[in-house]
Protein backbone atom coordinates (compact mmCIF):
# COMPACT_ATOMS: atom_id res chain seq x y z
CA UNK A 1 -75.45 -11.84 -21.18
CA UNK A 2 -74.95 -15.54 -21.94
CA UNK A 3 -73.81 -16.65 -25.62
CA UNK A 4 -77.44 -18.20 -26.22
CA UNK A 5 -78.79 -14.64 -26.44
CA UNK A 6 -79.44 -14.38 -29.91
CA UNK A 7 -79.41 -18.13 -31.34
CA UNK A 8 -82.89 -18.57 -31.69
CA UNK A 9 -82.87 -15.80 -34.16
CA UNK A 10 -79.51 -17.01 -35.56
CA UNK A 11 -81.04 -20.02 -36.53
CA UNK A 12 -83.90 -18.87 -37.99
CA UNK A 13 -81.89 -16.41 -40.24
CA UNK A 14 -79.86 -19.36 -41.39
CA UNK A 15 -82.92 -20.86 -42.40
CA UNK A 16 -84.63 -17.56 -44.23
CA UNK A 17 -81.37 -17.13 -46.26
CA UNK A 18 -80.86 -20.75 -47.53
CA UNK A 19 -84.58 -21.09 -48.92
CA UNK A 20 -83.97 -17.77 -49.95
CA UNK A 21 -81.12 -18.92 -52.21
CA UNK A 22 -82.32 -21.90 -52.95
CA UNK A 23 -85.12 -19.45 -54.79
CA UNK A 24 -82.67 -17.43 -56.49
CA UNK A 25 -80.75 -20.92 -57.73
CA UNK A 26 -83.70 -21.86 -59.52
CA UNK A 27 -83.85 -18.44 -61.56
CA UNK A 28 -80.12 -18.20 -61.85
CA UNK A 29 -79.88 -21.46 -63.27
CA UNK A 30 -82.27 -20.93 -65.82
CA UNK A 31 -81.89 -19.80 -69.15
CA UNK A 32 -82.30 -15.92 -69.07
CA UNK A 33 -80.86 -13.05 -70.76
CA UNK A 34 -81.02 -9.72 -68.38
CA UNK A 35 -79.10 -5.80 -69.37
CA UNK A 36 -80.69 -4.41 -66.70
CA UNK A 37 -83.19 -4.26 -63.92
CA UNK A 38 -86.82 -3.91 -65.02
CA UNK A 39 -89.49 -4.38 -62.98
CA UNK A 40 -90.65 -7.93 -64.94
CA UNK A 41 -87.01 -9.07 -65.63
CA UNK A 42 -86.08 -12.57 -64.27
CA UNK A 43 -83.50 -10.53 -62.06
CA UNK A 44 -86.36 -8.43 -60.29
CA UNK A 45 -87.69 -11.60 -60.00
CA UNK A 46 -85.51 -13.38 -57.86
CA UNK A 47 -85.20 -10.20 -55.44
CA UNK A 48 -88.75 -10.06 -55.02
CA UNK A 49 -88.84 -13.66 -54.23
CA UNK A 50 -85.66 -13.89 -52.18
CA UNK A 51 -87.58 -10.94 -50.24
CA UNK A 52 -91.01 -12.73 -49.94
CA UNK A 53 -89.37 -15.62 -48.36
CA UNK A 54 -87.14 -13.99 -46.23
CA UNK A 55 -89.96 -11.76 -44.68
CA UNK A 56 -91.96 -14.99 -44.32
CA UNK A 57 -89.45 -16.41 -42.29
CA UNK A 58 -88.31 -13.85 -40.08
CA UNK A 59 -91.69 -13.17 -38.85
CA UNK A 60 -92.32 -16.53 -37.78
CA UNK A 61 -92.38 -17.16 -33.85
CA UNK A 62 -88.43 -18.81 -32.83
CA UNK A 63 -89.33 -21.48 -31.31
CA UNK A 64 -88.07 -21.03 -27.51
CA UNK A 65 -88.57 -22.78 -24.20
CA UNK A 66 -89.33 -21.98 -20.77
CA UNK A 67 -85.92 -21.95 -19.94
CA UNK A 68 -84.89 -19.11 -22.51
CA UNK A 69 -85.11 -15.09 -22.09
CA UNK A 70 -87.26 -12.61 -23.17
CA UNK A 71 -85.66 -11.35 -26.49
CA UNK A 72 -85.38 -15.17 -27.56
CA UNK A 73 -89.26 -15.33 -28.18
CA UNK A 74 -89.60 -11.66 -29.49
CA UNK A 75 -90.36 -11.29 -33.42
CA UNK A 76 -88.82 -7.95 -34.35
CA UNK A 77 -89.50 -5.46 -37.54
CA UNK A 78 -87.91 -5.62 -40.99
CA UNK A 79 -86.33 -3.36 -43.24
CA UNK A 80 -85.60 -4.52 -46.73
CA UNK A 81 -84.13 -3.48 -49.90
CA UNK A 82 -87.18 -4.45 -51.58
CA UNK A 83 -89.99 -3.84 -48.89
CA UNK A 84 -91.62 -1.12 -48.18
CA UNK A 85 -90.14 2.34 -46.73
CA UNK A 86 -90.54 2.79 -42.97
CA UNK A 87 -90.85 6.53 -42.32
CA UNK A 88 -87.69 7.47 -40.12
CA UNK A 89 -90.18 8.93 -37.23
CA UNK A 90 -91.59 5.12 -37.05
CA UNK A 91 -88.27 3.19 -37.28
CA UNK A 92 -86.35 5.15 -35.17
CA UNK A 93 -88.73 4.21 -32.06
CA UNK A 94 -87.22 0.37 -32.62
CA UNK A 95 -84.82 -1.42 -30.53
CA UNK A 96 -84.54 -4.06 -32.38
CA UNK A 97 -85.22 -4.69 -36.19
CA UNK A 98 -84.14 -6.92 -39.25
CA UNK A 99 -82.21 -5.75 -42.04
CA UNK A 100 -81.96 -7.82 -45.30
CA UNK A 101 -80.74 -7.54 -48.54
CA UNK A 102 -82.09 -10.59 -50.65
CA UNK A 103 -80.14 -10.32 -53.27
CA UNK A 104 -76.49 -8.31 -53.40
CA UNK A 105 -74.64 -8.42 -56.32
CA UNK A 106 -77.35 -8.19 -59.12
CA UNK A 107 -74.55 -6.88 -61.34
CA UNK A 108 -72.70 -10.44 -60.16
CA UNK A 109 -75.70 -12.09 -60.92
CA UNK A 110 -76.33 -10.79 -64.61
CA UNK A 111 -72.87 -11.83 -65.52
CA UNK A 112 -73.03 -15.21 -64.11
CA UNK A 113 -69.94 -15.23 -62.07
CA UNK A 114 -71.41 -16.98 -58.77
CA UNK A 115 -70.81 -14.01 -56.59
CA UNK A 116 -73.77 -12.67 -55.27
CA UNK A 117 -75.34 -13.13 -51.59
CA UNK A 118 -77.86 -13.25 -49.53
CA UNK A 119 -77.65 -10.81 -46.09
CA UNK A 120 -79.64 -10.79 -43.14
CA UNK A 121 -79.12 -8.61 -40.17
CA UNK A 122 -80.25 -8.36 -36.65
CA UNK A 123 -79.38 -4.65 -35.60
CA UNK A 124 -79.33 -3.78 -31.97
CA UNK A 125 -80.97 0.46 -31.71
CA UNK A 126 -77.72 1.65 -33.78
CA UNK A 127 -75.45 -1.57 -34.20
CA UNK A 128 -75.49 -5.37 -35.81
CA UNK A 129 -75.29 -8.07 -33.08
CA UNK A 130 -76.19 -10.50 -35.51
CA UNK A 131 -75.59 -11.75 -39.34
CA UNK A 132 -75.74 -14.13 -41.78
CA UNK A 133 -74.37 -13.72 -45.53
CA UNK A 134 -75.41 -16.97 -47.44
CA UNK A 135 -73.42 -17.69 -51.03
CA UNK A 136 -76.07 -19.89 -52.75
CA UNK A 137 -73.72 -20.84 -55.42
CA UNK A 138 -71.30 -22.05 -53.48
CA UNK A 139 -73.47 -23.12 -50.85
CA UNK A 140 -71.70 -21.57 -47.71
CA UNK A 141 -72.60 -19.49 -45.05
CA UNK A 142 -70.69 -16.94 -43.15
CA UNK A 143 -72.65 -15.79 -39.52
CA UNK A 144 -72.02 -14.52 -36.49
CA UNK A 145 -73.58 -13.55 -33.45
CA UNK A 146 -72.86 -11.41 -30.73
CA UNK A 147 -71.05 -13.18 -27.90
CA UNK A 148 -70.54 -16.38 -30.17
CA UNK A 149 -68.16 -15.25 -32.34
CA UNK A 150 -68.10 -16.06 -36.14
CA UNK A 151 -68.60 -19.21 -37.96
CA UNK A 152 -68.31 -20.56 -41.67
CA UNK A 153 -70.47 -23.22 -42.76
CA UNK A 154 -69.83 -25.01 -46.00
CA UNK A 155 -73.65 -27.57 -45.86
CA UNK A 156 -76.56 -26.24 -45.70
CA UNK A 157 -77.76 -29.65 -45.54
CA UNK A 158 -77.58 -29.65 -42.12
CA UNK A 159 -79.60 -26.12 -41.62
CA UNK A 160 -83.37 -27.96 -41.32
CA UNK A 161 -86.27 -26.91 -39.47
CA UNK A 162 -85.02 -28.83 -36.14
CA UNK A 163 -81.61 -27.67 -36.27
CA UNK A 164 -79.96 -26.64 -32.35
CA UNK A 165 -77.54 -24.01 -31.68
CA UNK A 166 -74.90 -26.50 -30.42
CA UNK A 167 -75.44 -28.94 -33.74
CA UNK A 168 -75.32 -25.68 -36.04
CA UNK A 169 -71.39 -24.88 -34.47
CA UNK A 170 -70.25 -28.39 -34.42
CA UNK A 171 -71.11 -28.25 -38.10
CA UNK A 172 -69.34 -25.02 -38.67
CA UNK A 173 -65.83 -23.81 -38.63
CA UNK A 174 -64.84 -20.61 -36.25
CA UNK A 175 -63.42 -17.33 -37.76
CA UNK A 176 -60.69 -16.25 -38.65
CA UNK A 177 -59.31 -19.69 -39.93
CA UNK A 178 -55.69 -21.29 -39.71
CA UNK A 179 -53.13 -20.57 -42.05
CA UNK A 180 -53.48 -24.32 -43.49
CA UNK A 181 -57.58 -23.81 -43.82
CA UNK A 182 -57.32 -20.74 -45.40
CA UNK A 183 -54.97 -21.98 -48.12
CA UNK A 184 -56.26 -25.84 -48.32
CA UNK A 185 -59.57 -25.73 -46.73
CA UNK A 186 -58.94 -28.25 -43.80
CA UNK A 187 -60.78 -28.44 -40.67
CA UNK A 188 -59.08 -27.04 -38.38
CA UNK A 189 -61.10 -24.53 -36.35
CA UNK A 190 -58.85 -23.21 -33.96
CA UNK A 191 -59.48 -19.66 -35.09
CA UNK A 192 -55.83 -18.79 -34.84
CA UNK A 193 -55.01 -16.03 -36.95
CA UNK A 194 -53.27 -16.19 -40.34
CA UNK A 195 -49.79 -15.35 -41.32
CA UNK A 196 -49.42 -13.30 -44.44
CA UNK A 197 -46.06 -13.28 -46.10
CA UNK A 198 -47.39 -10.19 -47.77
CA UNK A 199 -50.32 -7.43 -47.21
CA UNK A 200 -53.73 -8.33 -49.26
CA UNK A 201 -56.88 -6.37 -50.08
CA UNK A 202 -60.25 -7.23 -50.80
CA UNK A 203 -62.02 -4.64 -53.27
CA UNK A 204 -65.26 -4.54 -55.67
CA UNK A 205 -65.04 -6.49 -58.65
CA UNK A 206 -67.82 -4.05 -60.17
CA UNK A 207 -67.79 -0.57 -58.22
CA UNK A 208 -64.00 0.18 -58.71
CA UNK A 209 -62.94 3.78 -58.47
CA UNK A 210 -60.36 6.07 -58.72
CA UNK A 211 -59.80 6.60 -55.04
CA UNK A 212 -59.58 2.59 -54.42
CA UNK A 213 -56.83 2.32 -57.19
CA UNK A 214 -55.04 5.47 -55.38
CA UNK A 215 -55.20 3.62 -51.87
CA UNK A 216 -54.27 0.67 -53.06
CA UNK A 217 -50.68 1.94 -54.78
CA UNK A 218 -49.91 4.07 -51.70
CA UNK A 219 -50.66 0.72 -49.53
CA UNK A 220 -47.74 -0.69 -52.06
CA UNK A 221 -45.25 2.07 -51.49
CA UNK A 222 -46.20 1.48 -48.21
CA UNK A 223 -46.11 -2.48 -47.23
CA UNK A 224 -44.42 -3.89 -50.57
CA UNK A 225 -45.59 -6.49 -52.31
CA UNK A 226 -49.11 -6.40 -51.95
CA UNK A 227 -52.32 -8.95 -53.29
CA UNK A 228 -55.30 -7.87 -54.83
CA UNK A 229 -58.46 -9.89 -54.58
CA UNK A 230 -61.86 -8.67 -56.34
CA UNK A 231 -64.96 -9.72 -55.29
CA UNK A 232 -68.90 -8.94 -55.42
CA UNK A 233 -71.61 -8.36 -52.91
CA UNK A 234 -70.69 -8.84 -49.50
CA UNK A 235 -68.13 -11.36 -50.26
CA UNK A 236 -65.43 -8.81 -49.57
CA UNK A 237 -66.10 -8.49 -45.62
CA UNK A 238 -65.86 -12.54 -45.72
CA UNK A 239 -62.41 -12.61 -47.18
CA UNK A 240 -61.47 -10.08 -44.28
CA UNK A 241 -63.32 -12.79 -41.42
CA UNK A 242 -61.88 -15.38 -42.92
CA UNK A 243 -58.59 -13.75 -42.84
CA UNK A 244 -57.87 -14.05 -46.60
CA UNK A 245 -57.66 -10.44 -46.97
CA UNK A 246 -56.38 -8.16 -44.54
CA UNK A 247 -58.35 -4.78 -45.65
CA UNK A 248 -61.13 -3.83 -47.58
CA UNK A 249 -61.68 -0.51 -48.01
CA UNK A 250 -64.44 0.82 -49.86
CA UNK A 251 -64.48 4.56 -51.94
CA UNK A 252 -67.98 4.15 -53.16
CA UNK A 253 -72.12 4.35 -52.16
CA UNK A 254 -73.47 1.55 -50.27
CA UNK A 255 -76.84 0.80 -48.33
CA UNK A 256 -77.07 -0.19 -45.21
CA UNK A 257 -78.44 -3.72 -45.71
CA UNK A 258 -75.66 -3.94 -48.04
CA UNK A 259 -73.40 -4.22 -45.10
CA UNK A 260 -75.01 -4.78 -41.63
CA UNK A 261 -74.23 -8.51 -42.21
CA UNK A 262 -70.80 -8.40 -43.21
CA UNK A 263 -70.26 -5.96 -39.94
CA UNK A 264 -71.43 -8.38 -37.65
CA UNK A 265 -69.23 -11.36 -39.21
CA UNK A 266 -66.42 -8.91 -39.02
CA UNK A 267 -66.49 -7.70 -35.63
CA UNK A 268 -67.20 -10.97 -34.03
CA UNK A 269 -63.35 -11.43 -35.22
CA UNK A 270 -62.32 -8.87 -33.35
CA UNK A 271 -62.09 -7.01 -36.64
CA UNK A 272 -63.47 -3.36 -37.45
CA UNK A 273 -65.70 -1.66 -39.75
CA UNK A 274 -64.55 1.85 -39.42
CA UNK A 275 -66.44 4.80 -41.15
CA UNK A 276 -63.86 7.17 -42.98
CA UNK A 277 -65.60 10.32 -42.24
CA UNK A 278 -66.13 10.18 -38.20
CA UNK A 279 -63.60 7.16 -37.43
CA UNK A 280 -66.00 5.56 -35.37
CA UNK A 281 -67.64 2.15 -35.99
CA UNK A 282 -70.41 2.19 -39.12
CA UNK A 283 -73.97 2.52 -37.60
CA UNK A 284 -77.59 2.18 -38.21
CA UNK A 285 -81.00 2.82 -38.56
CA UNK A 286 -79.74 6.25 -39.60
CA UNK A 287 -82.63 8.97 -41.50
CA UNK A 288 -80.92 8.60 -44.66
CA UNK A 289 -79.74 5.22 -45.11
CA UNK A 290 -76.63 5.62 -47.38
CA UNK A 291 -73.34 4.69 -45.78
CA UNK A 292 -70.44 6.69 -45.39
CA UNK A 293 -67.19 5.47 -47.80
CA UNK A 294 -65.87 2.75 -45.18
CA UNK A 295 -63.06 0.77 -44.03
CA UNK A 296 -62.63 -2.93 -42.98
CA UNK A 297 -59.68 -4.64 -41.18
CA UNK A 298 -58.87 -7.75 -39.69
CA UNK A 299 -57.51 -9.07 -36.73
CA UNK A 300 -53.50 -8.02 -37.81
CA UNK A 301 -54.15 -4.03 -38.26
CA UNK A 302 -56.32 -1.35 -36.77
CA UNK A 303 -57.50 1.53 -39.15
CA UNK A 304 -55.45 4.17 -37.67
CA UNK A 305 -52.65 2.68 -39.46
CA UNK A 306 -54.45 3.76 -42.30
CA UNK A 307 -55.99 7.05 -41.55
CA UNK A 308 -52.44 8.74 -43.29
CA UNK A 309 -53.32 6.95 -46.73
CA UNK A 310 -57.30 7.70 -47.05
């Protein structure tokens, strides 16, 4: 399988989740007061319309040529936070299918702290192969592919309508980045992994729990001095691609479209998404679509080093 398998639909992910967020921006930047989620709040709101875009987009025809396969041209089905429910009998029959959150990190997004998302996912019968999380506020993407590895992208000036594969990486920077990009943000895209003087962990700035505080002092009896960094949405599993955080583990419920993206960003560094309960890779399409409490590493440990501390 060459590394062009799955660009087409890269690309047009890329594009879904900016004008997504470009949607969300213009509610986020207004002046609103929201407590909660109800169904006419300026919150609800943006999800809906993150979700009506996204769904527009995704089930446009990629635009392909003779020269490309099969599964380049194909438009496949979506699953969404906010769309409809798919009876399990019906989705389980699909190869192939979309999974999108259009807005993680509503509690991010109440308080106004910039750290909410936009995640789109290309699952493969039980496993992401593709994903894009898009950080409208800061304007960068993370996204990865299978076979072409994972990228950060930090314009979305340059995602447009006639955007290639090949001018889409030259824009981009490959993950995980250097020591010195990590640190300073240079451009340097090597990809070479980064040296920690000490052991860091990504966690929730919102969902914190008892069993992430207990994991995270018998990681300090264990390794020493250890950093902390808190984060919303799906912002954790970039810190781990990135290679700004070793580990994120996570003691609490999540959806599936909450981290299909993140997954696919992950692995394409040769990290792992590792469910606590059978040890094997996270997986999808399942009948109930909760997730299992999970953990994330990067390139420098494997989660068996952890298995004695969970």
């Amino acid at each position: 399988m060459n590394k062009n398998h799955y660009t087409q639909h890269l690309l047009i992910a890329l594009r879904a989740a900016k004008r997504a967020g470009e949607a969300i921006l213009k509610v986020y930047n207004s002046d609103f007061v929201v407590e909660h989620k109800d169904d006419d709040s300026p919150l609800t709101l943006a999800d809906k319309c993150s979700h009506e875009i996204i769904e527009n987009e995704l089930k446009q025809p990629p635009t392909t040529n003779n020269n490309e396969n099969t599964l380049s041209s194909l438009r496949f089905p979506i699953l969404s936070e906010e769309g409809k429910d798919t009876p399990y009998d019906e989705r389980k029959m699909w190869e192939y299918f979309w999974l999108v959150d259009p807005l993680d990190g509503t509690k991010e997004f109440v308080k106004r702290n910039g750290e909410f998302t936009v995640n789109i996912a290309l699952i493969h019968k039980d496993r992401p192969v593709l994903g894009c999380i898009y950080i409208p506020v800061q304007d960068c993407f993370y996204f990865a592919a299978a076979h072409l590895g994972s990228y950060m992208l930090t314009n979305s000036k340059v995602v447009t309508d006639d955007l290639t594969a090949n001018g889409l990486l030259d824009a981009s920077q490959r993950l995980p980045l250097t020591t010195n990009t990590a640190s300073s943000g240079s451009n340097d895209n090597q990809g070479i992994t980064k040296k920690h003087p000490f052991f860091t962990i990504a966690g929730s700035r919102s969902h914190a729990t008892q069993e992430q505080s207990e994991f995270v002092g018998k990681i300090r009896e264990t390794y020493g001095e250890v950093e902390f960094i808190s984060a919303g949405s799906s912002l954790k599993f970039c810190l781990v691609a990135e290679g700004r955080a070793d580990i994120y583990p996570r003691f609490g419920p999540t959806m599936e479209w909450d981290t299909a993206a993140g997954q696919a960003i992950v692995e394409q560094t040769r990290g792992k998404v590792v469910d606590m309960h059978t040890k094997g890779p996270l997986t999808y399409n399942k009948n109930n679509l909760t997730n299992s409490f999970f953990l994330v590493t990067g390139q420098r440990f494997q989660p068996s080093q952890f298995q004695h501390l969970l």
